[in-house]
C-alpha atoms as a PDB file:
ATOM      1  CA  UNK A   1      14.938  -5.006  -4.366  1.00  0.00           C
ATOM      2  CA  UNK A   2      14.162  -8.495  -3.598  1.00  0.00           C
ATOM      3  CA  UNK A   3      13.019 -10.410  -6.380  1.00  0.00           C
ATOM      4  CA  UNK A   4      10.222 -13.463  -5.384  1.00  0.00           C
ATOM      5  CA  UNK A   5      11.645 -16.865  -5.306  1.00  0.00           C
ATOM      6  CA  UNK A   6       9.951 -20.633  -5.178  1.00  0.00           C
ATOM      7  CA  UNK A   7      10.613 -21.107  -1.029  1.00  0.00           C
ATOM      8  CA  UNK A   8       8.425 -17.480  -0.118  1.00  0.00           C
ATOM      9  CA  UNK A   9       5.801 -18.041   1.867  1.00  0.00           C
ATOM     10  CA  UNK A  10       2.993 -16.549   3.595  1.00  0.00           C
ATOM     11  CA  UNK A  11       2.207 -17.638   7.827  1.00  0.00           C
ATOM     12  CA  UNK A  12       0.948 -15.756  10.809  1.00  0.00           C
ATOM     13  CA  UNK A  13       2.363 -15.549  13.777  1.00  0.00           C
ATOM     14  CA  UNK A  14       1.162 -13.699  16.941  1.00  0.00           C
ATOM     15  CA  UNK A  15      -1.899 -13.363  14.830  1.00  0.00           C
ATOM     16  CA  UNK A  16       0.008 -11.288  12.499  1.00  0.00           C
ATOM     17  CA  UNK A  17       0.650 -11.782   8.432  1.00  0.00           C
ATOM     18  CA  UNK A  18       4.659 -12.105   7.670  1.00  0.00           C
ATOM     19  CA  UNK A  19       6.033 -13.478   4.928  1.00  0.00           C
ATOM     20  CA  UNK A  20       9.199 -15.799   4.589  1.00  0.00           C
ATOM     21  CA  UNK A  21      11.437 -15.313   2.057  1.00  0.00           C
ATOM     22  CA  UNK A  22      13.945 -17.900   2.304  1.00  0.00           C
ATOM     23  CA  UNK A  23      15.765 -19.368   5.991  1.00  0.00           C
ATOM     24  CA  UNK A  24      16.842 -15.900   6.669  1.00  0.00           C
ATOM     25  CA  UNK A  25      14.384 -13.252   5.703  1.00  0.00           C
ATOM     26  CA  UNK A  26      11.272 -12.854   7.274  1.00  0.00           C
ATOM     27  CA  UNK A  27       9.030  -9.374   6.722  1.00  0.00           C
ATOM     28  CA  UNK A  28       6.059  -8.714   9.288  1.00  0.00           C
ATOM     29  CA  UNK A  29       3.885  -6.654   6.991  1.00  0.00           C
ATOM     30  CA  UNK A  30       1.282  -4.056   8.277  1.00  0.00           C
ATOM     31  CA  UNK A  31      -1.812  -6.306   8.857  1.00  0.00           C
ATOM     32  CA  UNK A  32      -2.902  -8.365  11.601  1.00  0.00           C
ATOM     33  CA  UNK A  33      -6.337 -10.585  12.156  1.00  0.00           C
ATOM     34  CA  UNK A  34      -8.328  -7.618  12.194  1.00  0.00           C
ATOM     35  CA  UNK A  35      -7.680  -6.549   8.788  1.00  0.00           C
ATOM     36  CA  UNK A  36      -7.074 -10.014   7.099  1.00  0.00           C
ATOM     37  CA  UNK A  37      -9.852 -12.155   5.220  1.00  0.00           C
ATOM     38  CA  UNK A  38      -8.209 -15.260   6.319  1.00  0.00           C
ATOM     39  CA  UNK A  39      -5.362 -15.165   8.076  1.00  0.00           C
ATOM     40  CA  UNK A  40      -2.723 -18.106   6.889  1.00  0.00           C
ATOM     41  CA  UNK A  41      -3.062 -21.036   9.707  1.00  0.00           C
ATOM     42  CA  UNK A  42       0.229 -22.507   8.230  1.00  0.00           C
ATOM     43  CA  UNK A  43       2.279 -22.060   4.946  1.00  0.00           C
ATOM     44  CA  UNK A  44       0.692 -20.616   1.800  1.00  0.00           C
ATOM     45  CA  UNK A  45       3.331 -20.163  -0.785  1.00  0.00           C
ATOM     46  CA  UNK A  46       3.708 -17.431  -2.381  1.00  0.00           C
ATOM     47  CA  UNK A  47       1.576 -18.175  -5.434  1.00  0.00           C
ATOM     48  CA  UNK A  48       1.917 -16.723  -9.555  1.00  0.00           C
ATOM     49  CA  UNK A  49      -1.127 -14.228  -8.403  1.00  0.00           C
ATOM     50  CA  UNK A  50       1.617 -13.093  -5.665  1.00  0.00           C
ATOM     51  CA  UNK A  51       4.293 -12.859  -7.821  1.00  0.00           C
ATOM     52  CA  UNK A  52       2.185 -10.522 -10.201  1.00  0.00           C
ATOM     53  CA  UNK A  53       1.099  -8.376  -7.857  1.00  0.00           C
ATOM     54  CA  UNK A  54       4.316  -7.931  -6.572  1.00  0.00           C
ATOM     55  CA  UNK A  55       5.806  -7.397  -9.637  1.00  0.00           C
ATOM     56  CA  UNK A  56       3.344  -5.179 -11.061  1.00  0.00           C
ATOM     57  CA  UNK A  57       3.598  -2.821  -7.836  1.00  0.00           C
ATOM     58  CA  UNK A  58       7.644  -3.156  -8.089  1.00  0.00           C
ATOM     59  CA  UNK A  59       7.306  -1.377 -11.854  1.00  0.00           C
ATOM     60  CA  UNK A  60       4.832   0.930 -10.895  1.00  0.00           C
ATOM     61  CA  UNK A  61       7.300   2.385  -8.190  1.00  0.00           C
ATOM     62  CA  UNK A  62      10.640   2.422 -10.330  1.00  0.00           C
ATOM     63  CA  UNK A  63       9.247   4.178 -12.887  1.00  0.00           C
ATOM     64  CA  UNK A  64       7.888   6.577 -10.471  1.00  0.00           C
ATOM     65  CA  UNK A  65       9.738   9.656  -9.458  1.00  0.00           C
ATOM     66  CA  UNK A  66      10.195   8.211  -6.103  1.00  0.00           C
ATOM     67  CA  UNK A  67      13.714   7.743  -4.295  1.00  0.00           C
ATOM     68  CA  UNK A  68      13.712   4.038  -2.795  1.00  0.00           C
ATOM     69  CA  UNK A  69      16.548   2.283  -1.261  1.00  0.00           C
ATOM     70  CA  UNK A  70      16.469  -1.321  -1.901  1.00  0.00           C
ATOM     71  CA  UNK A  71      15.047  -2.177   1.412  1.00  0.00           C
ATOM     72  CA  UNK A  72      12.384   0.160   1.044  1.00  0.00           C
ATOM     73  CA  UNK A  73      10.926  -0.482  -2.048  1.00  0.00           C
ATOM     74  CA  UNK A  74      10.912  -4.024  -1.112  1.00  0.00           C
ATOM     75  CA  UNK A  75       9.136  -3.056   2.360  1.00  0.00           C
ATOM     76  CA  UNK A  76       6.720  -1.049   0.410  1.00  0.00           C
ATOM     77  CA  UNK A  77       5.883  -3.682  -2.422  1.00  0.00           C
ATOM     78  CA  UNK A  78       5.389  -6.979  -0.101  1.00  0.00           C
ATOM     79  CA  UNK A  79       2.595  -4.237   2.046  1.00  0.00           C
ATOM     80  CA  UNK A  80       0.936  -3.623  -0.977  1.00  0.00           C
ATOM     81  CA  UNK A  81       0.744  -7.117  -2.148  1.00  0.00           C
ATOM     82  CA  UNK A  82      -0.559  -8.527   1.441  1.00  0.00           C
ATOM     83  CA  UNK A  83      -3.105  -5.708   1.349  1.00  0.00           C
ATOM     84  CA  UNK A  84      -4.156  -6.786  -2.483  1.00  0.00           C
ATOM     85  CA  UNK A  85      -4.101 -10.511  -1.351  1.00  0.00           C
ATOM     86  CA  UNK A  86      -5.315 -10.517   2.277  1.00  0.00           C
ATOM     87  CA  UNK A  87      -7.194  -7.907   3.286  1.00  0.00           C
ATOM     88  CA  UNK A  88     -10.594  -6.972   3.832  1.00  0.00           C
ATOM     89  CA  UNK A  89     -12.725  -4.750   2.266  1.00  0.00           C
ATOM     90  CA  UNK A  90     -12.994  -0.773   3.140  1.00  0.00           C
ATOM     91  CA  UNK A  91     -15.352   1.393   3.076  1.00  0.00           C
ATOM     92  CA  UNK A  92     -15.202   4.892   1.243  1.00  0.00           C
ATOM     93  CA  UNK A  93     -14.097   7.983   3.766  1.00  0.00           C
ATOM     94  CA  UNK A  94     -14.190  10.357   0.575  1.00  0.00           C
ATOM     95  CA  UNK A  95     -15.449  13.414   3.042  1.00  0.00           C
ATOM     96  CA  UNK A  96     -12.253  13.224   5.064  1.00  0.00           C
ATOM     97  CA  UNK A  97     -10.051  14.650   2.086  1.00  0.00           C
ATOM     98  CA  UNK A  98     -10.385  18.051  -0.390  1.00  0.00           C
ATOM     99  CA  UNK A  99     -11.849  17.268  -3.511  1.00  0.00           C
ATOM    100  CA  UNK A 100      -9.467  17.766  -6.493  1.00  0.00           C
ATOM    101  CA  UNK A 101     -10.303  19.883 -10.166  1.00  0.00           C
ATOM    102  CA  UNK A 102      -7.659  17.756 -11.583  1.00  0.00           C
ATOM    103  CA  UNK A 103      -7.909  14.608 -10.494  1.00  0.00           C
ATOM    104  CA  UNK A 104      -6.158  11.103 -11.032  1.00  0.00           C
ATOM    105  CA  UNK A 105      -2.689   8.985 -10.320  1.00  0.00           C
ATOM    106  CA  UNK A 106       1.137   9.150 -12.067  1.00  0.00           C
ATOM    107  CA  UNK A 107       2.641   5.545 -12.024  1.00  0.00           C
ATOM    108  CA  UNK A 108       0.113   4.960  -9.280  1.00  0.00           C
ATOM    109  CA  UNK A 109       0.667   7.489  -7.056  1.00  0.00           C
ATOM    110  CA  UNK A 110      -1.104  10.360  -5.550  1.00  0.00           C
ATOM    111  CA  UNK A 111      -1.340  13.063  -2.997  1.00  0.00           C
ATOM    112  CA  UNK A 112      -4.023  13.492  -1.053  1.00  0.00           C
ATOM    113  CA  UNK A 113      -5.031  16.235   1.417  1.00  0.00           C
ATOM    114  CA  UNK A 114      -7.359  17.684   4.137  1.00  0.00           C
ATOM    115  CA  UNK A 115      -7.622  20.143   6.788  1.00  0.00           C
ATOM    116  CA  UNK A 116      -4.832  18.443   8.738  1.00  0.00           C
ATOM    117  CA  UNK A 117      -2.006  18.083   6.262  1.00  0.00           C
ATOM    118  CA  UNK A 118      -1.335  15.973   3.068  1.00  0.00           C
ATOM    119  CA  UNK A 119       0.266  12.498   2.179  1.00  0.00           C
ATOM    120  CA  UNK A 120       0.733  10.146  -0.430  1.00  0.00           C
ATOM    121  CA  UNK A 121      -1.073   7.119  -1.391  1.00  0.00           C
ATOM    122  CA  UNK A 122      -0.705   4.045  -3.471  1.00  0.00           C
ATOM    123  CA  UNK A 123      -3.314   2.922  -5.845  1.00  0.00           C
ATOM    124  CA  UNK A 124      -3.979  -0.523  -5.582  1.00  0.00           C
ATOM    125  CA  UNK A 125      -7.570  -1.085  -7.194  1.00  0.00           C
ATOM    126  CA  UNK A 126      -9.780   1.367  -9.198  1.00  0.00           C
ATOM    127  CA  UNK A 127     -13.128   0.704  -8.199  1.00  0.00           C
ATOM    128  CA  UNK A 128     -15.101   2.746 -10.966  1.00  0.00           C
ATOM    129  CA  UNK A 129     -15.479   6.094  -9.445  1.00  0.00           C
ATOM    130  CA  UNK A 130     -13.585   4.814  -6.300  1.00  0.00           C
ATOM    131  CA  UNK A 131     -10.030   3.557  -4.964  1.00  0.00           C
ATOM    132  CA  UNK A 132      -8.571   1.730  -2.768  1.00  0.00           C
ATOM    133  CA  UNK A 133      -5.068   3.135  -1.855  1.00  0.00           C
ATOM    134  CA  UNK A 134      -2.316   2.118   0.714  1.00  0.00           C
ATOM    135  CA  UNK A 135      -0.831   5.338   2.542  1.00  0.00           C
ATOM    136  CA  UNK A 136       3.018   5.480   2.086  1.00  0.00           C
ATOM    137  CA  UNK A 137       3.315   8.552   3.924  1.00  0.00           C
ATOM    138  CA  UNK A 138       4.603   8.109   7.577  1.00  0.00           C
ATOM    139  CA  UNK A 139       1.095   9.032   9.211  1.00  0.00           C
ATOM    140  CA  UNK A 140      -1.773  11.241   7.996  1.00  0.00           C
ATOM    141  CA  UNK A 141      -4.317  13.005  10.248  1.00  0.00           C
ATOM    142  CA  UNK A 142      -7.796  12.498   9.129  1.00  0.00           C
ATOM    143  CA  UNK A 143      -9.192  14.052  12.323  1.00  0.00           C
ATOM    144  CA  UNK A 144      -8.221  15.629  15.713  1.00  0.00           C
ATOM    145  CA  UNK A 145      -8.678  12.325  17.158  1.00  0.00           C
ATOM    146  CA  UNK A 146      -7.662   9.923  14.095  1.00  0.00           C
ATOM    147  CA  UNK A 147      -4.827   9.154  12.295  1.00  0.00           C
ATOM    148  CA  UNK A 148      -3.689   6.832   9.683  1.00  0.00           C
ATOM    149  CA  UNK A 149      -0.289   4.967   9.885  1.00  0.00           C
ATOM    150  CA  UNK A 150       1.883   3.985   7.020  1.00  0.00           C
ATOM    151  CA  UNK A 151       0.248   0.966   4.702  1.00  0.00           C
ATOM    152  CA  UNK A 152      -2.692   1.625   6.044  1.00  0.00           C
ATOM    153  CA  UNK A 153      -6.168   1.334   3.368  1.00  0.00           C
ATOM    154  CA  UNK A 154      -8.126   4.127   2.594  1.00  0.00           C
ATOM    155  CA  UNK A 155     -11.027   3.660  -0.131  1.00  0.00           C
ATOM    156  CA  UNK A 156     -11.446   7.781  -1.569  1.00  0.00           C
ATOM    157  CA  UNK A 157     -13.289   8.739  -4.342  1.00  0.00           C
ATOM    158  CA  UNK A 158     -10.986   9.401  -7.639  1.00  0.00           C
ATOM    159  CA  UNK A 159     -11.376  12.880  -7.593  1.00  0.00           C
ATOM    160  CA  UNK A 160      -9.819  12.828  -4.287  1.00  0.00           C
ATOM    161  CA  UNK A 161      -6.809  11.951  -6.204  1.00  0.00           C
ATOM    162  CA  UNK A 162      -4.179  14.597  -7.164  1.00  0.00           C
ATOM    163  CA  UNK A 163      -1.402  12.880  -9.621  1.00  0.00           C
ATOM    164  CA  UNK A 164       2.046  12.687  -8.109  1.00  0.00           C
ATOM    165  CA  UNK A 165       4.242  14.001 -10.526  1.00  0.00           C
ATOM    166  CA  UNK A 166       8.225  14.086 -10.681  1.00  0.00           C
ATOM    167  CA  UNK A 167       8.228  17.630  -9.499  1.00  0.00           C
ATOM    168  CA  UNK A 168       6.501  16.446  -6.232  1.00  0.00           C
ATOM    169  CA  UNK A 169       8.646  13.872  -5.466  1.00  0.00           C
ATOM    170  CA  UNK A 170      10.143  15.211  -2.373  1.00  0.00           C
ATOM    171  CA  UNK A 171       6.608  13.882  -0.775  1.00  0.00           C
ATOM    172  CA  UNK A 172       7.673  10.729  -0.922  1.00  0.00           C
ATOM    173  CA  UNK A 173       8.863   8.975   1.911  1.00  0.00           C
ATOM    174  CA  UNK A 174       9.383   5.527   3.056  1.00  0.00           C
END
């Protein structure tokens, strides 16, 4: 996994959020305009909040039971830090997903299901009674007509949540 280094930075470009990490890396993460507070008009480095964030979601997935390659893990991390850092605010779809009897996360992840199929999320804030999670599933179906894509945000209430244990790591795909 890539570790974050002094010349990363944050830019847009075809109103898209990438970051640079160095003269020959580049990663187009998930979010364009639409999703993003405000979009970076030119460089933002890649500040110490960045680096924590980053850092903190890096730990959270190798002590998971999830099987990353390099690449992926680093994919997955930089997706949930631009989300953490840059996007905006969702609003609760709770009612799209079966309510669990016992509910919560394992090293930040969880499964979560409906009528449709089931996926797994990323925590990446605890609201109270709600979350915000990324999906790291390739696509979920909330509805005949809509679906969610990987790294999308979903805000779920907690007990929405089933913990993603070791046994259940076969659900995890990047």
């Amino acid at each position: 996994m890539l570790r974050p280094r002094s010349d990363w930075y944050w830019f847009s470009e075809n109103s898209q959020l990438k970051l640079s990490m160095g003269k020959d890396w580049q990663c187009t993460t998930a979010y364009g305009q639409q999703q993003i507070v405000d979009l970076p008009k030119s460089h933002q480095l890649f500040s110490l909040s960045d680096t924590e964030c980053y850092l903190g979601f890096a730990d959270q997935l190798l002590n998971s039971s999830g099987k990353f390659s390099d690449a992926q893990l680093t994919h997955i991390v930089i997706n949930a830090t631009a989300a953490t850092m840059f996007h905006k605010p969702v609003t609760p779809k709770s009612w799209l997903f079966y309510e669990i009897d016992s509910y919560g996360v394992h090293h930040s992840l969880a499964k979560v299901s409906n009528g449709f199929n089931s996926g797994v999320v990323l925590l990446l804030t605890d609201e109270h009674a709600l979350a915000t999670c990324m999906l790291m599933s390739s696509q979920f179906q909330l509805s005949e007509k809509k679906s969610l894509n990987q790294f999308d945000l979903i805000k779920l209430a907690k007990t929405r949540l089933e913990p993603l244990f070791p046994e259940a790591s076969s659900q995890l795909t990047a």
